[in-house]
PDB file of N, CA and C in Angstrom:
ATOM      1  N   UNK A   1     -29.815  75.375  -6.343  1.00  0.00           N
ATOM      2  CA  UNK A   1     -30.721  74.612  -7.169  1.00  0.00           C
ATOM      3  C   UNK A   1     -30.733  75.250  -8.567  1.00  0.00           C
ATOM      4  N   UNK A   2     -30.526  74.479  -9.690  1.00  0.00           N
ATOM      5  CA  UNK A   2     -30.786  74.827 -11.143  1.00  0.00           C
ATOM      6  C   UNK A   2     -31.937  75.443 -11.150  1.00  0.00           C
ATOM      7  N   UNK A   3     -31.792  76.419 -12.676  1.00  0.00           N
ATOM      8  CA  UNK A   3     -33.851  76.742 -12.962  1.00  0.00           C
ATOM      9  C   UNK A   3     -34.333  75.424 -13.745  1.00  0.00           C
ATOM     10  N   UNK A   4     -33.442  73.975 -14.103  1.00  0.00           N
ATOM     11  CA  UNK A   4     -34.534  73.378 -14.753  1.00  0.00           C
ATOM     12  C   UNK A   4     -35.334  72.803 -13.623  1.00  0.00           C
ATOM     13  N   UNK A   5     -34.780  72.459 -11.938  1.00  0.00           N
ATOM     14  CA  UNK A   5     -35.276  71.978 -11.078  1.00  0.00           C
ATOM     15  C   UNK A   5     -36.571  72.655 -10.226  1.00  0.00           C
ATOM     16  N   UNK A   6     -36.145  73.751 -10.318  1.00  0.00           N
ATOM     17  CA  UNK A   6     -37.012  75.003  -9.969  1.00  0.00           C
ATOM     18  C   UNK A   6     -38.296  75.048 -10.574  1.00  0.00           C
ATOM     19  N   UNK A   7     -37.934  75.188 -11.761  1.00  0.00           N
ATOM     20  CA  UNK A   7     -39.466  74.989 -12.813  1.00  0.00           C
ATOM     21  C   UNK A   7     -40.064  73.794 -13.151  1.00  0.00           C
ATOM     22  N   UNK A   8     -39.897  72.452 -12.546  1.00  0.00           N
ATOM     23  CA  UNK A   8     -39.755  71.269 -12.874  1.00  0.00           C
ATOM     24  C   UNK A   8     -40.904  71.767 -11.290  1.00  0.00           C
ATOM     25  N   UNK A   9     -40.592  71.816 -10.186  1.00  0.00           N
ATOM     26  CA  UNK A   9     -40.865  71.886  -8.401  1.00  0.00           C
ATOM     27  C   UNK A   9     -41.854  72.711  -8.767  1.00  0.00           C
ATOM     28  N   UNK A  10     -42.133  74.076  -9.421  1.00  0.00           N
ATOM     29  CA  UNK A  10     -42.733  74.643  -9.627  1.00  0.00           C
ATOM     30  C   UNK A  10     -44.273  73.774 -10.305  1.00  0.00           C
ATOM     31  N   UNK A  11     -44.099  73.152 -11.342  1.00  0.00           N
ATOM     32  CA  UNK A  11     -44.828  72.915 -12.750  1.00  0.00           C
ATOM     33  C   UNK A  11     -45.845  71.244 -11.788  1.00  0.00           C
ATOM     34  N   UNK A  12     -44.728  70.778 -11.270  1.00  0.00           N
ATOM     35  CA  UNK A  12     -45.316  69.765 -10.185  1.00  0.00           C
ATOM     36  C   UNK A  12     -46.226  70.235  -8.788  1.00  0.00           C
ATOM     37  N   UNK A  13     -46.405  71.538  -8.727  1.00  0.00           N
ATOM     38  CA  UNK A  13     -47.168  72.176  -7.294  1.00  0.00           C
ATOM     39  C   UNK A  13     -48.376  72.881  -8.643  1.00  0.00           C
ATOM     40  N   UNK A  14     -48.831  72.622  -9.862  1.00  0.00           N
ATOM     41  CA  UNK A  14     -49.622  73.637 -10.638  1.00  0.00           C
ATOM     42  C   UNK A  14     -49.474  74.572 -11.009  1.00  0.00           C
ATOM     43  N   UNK A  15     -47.942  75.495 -11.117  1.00  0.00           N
ATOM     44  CA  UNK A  15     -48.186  75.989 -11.680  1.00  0.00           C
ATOM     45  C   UNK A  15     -48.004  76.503 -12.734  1.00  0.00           C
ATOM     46  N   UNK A  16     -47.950  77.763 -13.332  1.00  0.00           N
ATOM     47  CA  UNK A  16     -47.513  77.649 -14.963  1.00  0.00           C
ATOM     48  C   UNK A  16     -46.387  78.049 -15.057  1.00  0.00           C
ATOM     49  N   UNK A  17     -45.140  77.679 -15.733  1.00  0.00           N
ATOM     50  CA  UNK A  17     -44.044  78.777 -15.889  1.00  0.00           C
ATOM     51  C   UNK A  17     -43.703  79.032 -17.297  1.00  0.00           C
ATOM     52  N   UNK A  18     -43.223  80.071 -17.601  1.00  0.00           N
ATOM     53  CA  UNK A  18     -42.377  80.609 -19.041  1.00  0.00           C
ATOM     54  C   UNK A  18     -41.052  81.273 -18.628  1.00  0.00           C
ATOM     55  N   UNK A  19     -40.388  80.071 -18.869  1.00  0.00           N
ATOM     56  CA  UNK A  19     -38.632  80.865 -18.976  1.00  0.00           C
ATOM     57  C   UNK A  19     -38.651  81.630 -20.151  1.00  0.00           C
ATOM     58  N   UNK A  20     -38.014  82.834 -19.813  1.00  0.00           N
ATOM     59  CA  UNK A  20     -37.103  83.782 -20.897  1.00  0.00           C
ATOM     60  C   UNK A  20     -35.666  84.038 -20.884  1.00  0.00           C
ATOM     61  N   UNK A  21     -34.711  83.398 -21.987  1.00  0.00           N
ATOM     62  CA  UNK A  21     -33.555  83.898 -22.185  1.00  0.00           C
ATOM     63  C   UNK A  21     -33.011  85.076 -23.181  1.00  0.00           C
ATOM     64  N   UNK A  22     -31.649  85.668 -22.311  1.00  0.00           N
ATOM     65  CA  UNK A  22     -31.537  86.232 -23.456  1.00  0.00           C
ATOM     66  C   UNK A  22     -31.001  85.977 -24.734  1.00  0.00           C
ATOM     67  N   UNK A  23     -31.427  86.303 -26.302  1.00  0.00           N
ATOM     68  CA  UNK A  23     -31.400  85.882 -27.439  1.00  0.00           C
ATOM     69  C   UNK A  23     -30.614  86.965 -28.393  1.00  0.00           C
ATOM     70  N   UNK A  24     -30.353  86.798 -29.275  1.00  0.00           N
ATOM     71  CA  UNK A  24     -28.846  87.935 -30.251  1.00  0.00           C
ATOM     72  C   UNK A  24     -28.749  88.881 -29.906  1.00  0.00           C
ATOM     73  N   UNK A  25     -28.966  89.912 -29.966  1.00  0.00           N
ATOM     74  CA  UNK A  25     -28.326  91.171 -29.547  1.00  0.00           C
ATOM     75  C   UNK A  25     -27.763  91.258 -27.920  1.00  0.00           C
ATOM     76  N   UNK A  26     -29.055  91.146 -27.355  1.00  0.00           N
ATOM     77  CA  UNK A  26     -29.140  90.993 -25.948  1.00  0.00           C
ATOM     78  C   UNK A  26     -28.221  89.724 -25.141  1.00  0.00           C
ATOM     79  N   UNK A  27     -28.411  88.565 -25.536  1.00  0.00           N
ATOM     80  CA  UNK A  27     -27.153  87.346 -25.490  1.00  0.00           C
ATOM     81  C   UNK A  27     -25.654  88.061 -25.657  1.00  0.00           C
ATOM     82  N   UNK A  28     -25.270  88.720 -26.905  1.00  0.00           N
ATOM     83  CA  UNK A  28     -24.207  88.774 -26.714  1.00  0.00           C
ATOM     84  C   UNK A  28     -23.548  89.660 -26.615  1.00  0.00           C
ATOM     85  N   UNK A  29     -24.512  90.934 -25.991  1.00  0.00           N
ATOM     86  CA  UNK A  29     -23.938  91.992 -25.179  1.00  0.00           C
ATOM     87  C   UNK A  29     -23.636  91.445 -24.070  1.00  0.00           C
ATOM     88  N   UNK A  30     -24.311  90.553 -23.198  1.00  0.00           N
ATOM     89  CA  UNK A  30     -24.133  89.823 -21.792  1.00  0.00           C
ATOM     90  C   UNK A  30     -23.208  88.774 -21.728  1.00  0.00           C
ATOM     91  N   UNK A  31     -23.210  88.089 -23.008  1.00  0.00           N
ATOM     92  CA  UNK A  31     -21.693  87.589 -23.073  1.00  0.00           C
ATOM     93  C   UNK A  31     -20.921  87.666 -23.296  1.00  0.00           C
ATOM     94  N   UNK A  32     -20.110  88.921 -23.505  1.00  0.00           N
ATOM     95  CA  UNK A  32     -19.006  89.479 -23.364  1.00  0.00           C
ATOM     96  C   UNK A  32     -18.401  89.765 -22.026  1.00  0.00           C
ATOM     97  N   UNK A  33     -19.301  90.525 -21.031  1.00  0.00           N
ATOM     98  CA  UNK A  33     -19.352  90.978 -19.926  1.00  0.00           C
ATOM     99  C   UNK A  33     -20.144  91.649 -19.429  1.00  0.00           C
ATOM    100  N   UNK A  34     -20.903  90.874 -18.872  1.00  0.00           N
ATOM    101  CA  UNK A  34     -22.309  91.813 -18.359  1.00  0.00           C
ATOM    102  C   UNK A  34     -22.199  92.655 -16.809  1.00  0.00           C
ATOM    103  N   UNK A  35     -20.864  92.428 -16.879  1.00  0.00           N
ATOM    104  CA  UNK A  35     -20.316  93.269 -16.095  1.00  0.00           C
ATOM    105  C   UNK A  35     -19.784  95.090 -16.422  1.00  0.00           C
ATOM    106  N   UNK A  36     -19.697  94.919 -17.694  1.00  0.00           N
ATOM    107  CA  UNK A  36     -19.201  96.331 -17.822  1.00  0.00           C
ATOM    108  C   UNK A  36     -20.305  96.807 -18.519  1.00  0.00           C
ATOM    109  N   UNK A  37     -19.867  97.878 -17.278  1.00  0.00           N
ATOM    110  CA  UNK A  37     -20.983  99.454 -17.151  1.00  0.00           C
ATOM    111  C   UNK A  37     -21.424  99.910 -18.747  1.00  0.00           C
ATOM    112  N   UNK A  38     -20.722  99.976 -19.659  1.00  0.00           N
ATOM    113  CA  UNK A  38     -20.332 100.662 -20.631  1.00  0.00           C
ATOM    114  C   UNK A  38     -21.673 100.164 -21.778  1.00  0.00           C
ATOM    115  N   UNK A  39     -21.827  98.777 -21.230  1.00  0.00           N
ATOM    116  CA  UNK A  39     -22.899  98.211 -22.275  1.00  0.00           C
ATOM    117  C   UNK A  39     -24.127  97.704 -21.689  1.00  0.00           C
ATOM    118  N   UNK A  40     -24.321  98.666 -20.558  1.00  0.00           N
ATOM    119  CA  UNK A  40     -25.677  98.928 -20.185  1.00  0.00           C
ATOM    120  C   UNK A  40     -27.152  99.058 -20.915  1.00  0.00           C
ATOM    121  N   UNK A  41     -26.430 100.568 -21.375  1.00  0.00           N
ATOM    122  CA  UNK A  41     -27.543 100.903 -22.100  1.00  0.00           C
ATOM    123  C   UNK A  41     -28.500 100.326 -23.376  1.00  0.00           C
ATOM    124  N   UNK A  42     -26.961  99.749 -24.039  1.00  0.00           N
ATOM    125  CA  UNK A  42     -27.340  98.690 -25.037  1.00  0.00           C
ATOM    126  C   UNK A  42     -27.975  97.488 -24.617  1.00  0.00           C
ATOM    127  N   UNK A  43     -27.529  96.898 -23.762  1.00  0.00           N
ATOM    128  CA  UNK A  43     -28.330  95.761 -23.677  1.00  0.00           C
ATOM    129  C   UNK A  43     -29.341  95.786 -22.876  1.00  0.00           C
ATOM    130  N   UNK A  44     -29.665  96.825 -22.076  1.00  0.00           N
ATOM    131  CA  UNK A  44     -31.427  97.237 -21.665  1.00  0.00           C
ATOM    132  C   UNK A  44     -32.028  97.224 -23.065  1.00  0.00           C
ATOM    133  N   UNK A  45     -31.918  98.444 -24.028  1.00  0.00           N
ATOM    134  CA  UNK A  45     -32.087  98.447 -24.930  1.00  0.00           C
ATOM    135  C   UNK A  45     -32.547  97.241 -25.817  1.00  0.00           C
ATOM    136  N   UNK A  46     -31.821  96.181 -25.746  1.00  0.00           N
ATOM    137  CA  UNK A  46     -31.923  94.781 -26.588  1.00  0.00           C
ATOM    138  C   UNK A  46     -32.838  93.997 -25.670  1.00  0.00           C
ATOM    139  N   UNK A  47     -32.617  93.789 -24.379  1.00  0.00           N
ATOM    140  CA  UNK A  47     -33.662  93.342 -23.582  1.00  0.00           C
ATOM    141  C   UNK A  47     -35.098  93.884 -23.583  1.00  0.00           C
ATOM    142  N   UNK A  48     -35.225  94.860 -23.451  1.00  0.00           N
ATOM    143  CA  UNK A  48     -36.663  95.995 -23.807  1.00  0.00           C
ATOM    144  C   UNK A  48     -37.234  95.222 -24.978  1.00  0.00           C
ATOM    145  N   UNK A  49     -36.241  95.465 -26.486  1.00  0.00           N
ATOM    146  CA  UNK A  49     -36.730  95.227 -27.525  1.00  0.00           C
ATOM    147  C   UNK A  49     -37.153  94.008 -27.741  1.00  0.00           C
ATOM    148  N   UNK A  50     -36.318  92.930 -27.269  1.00  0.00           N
ATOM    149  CA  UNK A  50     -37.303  91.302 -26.739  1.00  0.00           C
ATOM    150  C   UNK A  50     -38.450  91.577 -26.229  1.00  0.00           C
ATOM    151  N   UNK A  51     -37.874  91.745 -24.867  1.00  0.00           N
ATOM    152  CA  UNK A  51     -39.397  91.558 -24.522  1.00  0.00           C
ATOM    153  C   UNK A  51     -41.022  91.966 -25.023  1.00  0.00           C
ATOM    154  N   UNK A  52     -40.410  93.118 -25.787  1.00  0.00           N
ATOM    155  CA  UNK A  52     -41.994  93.680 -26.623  1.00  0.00           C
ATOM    156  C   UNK A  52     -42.034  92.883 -27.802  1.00  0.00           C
ATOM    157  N   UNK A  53     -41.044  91.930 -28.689  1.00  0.00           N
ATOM    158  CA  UNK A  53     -41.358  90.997 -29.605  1.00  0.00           C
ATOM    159  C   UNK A  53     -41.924  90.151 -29.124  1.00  0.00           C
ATOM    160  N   UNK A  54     -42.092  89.688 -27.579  1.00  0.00           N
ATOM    161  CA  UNK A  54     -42.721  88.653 -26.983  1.00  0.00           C
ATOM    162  C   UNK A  54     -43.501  88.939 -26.616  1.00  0.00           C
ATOM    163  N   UNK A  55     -43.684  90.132 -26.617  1.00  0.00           N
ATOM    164  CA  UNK A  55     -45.185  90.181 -25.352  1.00  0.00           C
ATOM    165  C   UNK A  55     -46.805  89.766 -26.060  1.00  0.00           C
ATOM    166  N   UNK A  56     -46.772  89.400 -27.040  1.00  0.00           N
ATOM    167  CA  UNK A  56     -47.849  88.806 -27.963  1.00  0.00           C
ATOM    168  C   UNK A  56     -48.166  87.357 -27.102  1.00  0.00           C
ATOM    169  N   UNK A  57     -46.884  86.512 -26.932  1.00  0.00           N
ATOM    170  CA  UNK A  57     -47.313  84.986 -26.390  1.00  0.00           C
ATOM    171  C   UNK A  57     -47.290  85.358 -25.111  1.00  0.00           C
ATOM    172  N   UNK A  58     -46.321  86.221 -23.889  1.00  0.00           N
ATOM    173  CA  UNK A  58     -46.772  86.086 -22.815  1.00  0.00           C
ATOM    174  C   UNK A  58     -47.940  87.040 -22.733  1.00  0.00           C
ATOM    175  N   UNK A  59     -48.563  87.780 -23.421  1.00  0.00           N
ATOM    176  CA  UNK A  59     -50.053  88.076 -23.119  1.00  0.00           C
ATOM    177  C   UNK A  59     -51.184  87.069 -22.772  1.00  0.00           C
ATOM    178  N   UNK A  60     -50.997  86.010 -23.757  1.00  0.00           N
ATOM    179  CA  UNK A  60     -51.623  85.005 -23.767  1.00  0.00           C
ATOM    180  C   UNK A  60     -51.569  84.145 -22.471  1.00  0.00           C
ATOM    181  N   UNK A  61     -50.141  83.931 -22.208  1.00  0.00           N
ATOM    182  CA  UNK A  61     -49.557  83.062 -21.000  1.00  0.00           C
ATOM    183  C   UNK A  61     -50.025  84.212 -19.923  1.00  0.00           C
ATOM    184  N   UNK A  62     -50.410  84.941 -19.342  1.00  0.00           N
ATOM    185  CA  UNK A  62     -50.919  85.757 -18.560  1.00  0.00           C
ATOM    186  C   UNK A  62     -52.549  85.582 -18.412  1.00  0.00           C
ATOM    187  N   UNK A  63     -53.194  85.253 -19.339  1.00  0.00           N
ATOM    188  CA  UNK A  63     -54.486  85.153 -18.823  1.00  0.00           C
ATOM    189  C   UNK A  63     -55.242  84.201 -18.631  1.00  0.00           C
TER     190      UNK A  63
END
């Protein structure tokens, strides 16, 4: 099953969802190959750093 169906099944039973993708840095460390080991660290790194630019709206979406 897709996530638009998922969150669609979800949003139809009440409840709330917020997809997060990953976005520039983090996107295209993972699209290269988010398979190699090598660019781990970096793209935790870029993922981390999203998520704390976001965590302002999902604070909100949390309560």
């Amino acid at each position: 099953m897709d996530l638009a169906t998922q969150v669609d099944e979800l949003r139809a039973r009440g409840s709330r969802v917020e997809t997060i993708f990953p976005t520039g840095e983090t996107a295209q460390l993972l699209a290269v190959d988010a398979m190699d080991v090598s660019k781990r660290p970096a793209a935790a790194r870029a993922g981390y750093d999203q998520g704390r630019a976001l965590a302002g709206r999902l604070t909100g979406f949390w309560r």
